[in-house]
Structure formats: C-alpha cells, structure tokens
N, C-alpha and C. Protein backbone atom coordinates (compact mmCIF):
# COMPACT_ATOMS: atom_id res chain seq x y z
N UNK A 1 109.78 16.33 49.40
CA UNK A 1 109.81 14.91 49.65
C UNK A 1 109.54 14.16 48.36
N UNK A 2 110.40 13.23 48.23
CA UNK A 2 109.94 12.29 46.96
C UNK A 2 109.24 11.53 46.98
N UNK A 3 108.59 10.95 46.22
CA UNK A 3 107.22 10.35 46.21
C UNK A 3 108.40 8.79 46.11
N UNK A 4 107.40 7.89 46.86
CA UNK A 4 108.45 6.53 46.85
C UNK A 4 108.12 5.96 44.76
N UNK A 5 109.20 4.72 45.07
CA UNK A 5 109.20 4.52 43.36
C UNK A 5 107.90 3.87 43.16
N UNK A 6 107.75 2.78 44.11
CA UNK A 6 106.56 1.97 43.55
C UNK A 6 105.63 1.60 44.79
N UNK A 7 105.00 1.87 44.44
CA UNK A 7 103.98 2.41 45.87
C UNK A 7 102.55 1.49 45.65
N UNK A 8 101.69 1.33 46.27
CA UNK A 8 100.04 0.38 45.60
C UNK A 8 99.09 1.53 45.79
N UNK A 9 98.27 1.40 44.95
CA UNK A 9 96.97 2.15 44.61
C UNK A 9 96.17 1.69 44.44
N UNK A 10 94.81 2.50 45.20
CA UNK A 10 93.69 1.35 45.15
C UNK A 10 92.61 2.00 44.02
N UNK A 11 92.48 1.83 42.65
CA UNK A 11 91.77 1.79 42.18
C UNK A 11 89.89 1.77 41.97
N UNK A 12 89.44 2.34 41.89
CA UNK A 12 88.11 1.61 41.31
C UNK A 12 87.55 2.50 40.14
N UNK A 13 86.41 0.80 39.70
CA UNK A 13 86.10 0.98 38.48
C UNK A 13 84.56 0.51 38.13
N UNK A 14 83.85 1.03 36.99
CA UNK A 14 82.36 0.80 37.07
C UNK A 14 82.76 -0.30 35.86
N UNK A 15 82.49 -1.66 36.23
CA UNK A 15 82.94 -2.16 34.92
C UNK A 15 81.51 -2.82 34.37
N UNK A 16 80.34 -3.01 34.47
CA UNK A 16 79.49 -2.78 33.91
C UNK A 16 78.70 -3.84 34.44
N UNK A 17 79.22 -4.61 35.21
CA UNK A 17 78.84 -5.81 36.22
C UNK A 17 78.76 -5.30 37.61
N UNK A 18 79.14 -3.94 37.98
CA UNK A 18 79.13 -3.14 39.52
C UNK A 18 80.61 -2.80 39.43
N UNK A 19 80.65 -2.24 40.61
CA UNK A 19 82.14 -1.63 41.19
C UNK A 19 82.99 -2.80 41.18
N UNK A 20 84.36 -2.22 41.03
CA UNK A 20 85.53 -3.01 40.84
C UNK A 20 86.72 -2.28 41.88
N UNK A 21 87.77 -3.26 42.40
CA UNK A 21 88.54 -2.34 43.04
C UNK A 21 89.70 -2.90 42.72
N UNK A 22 90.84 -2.68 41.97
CA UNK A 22 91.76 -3.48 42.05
C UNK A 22 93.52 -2.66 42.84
N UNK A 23 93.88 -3.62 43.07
CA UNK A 23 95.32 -2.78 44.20
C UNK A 23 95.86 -3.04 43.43
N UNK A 24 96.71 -1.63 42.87
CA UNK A 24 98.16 -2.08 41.74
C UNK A 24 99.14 -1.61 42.12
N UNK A 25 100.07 -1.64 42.36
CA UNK A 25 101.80 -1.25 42.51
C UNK A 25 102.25 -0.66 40.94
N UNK A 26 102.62 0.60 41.16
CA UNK A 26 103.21 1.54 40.09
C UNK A 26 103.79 2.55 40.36
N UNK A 27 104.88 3.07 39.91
CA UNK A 27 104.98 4.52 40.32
C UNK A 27 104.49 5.88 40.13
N UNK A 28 103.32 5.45 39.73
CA UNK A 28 102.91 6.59 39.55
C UNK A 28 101.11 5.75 39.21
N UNK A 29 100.52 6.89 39.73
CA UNK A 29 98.45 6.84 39.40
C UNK A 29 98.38 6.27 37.82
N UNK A 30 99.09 7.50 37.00
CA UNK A 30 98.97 7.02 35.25
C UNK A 30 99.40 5.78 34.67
N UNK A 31 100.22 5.37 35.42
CA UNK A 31 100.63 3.81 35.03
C UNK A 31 100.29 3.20 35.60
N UNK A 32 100.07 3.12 37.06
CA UNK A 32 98.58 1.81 37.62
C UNK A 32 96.92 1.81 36.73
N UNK A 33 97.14 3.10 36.62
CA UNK A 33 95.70 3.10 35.31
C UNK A 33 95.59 2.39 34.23
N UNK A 34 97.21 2.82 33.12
CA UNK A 34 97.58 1.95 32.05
C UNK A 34 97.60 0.70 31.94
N UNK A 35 98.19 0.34 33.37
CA UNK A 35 98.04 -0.98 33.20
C UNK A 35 97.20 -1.85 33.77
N UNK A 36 96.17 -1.50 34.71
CA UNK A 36 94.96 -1.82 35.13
C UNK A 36 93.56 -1.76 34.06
N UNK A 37 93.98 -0.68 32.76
CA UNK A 37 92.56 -0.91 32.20
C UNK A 37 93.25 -1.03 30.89
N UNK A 38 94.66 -1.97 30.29
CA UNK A 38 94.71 -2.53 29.11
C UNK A 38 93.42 -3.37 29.02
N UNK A 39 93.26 -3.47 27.70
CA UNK A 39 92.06 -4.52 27.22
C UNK A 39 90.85 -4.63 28.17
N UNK A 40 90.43 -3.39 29.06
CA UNK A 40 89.32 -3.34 29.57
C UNK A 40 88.55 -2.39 29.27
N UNK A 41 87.15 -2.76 28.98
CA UNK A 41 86.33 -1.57 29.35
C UNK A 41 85.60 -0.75 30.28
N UNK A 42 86.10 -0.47 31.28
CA UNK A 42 85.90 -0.25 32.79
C UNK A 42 85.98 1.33 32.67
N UNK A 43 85.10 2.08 33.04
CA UNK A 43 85.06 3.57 33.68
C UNK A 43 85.58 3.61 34.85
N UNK A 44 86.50 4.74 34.73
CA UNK A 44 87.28 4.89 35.87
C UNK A 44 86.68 5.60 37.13
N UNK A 45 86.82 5.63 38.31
CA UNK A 45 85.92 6.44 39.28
C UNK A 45 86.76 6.89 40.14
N UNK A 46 87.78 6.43 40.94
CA UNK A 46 88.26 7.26 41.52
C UNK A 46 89.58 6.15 42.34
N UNK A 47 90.38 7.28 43.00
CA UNK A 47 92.01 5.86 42.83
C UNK A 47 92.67 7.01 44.63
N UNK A 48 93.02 6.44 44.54
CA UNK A 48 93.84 6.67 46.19
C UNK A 48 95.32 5.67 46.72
N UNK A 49 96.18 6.66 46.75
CA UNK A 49 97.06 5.48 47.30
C UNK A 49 97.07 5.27 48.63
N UNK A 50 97.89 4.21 48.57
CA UNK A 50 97.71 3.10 49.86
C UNK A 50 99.26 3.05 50.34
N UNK A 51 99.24 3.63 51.50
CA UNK A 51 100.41 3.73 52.71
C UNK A 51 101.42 2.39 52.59
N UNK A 52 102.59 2.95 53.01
CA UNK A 52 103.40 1.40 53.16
C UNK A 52 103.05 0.75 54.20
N UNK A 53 102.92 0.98 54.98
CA UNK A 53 102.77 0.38 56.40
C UNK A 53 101.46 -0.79 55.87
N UNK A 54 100.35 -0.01 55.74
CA UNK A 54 99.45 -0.64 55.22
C UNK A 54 99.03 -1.57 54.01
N UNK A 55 99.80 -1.16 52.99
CA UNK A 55 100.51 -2.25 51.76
C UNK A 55 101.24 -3.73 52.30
N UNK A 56 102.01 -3.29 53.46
CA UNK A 56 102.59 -4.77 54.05
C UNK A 56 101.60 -5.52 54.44
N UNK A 57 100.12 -5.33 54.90
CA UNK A 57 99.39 -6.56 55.72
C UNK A 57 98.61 -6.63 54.22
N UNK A 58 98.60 -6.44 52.96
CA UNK A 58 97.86 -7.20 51.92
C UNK A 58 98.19 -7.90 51.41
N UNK A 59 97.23 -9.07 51.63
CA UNK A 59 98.04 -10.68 50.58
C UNK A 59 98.63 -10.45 49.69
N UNK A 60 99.06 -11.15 49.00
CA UNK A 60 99.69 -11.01 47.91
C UNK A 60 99.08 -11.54 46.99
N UNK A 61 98.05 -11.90 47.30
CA UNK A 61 96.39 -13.07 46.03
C UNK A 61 95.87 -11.64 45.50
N UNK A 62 95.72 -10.46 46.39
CA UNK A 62 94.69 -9.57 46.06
C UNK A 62 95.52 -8.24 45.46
N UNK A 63 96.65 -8.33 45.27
CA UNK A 63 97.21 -7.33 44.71
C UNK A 63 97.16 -7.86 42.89
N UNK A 64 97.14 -6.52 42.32
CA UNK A 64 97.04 -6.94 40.61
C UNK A 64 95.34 -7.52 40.32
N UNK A 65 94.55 -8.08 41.02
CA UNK A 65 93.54 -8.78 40.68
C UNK A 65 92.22 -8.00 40.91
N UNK A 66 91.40 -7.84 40.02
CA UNK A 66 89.86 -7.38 39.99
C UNK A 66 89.15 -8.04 41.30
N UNK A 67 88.85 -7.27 41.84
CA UNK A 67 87.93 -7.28 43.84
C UNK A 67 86.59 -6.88 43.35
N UNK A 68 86.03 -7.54 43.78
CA UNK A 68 84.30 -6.93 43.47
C UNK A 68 84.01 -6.30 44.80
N UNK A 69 83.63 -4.94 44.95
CA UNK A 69 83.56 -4.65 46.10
C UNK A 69 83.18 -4.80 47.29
N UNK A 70 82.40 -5.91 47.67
CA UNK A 70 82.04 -6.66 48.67
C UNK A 70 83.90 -7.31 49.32
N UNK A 71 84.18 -7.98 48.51
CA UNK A 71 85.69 -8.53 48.55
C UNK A 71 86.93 -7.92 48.81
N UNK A 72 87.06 -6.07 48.47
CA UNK A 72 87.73 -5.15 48.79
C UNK A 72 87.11 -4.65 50.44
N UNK A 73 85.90 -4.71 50.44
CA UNK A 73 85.70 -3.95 51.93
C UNK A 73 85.88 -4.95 52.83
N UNK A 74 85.83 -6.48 52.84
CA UNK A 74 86.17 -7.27 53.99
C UNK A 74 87.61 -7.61 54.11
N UNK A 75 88.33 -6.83 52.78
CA UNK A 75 89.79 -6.88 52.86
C UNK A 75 90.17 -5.80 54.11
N UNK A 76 89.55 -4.38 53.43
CA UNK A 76 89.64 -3.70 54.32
C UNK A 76 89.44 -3.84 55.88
N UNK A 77 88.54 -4.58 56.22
CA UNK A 77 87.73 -4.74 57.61
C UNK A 77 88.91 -5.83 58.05
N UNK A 78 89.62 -6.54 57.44
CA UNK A 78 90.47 -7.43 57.88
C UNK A 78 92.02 -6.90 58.65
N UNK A 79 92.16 -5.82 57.30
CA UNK A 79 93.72 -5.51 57.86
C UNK A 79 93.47 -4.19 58.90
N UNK A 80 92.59 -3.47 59.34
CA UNK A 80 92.30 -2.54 59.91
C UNK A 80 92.32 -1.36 59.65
C-alpha cells in the first residue's frame, strides 16, 4: 500500500517554554520535521500521523501553527 502524498502529522516539541504540538501536512515525517523546526530551537519528542478522516474535522487556524499543549488536547477533546 502506498503511503498517501501529503498526509498531517502531529508533531511535538520541548521548546523550552513546555510542550509544543504543531499539525503539519507533508509527505513524509522528515519533511514535516524540516519544515516545522527551520529557525527553531525546539527538541524533538515524538510525531504520529493523523488519519484522513480525522485531518478533515481540523480547522484550518491550527494546522502549520505552534499549539501549546493545553490548546492541542481541547482540540483533540473537540473533534473526538
């Protein structure tokens, strides 16, 4: 099975202010990384992708953008 082209991944990161979570669309983990931690200094912790089905009920405010994790889990608690 082929992996789809551009898929979202949910990121997180210790960026030195607490956990970070950001949702990126890439085709691949190594390039949502690349381009999630240009010009950052953020330790990486751990990344998971995120289903299509489930990619359709996320705004479109919270994709690409740094979530402080309080803000990622009531995302979560929102879309189910």
């Amino acid at each position: 099975m082929r992996a789809p082209r551009n898929r979202l991944w949910s990121l997180t990161y210790e960026t030195g202010e607490g956990l970070a979570v950001v949702l990126q669309p890439a085709g691949s983990l190594g390039y949502a990384r690349l381009t999630v931690e240009r010009g950052r200094d953020w330790a990486f912790q751990e990344a998971c992708p995120i289903d299509a089905k489930t990619a359709k009920t996320i705004p479109q405010s919270a994709i690409g953008n740094p979530l402080a994790l309080k803000q990622a889990e009531a995302l979560l608690k929102k879309i189910g």
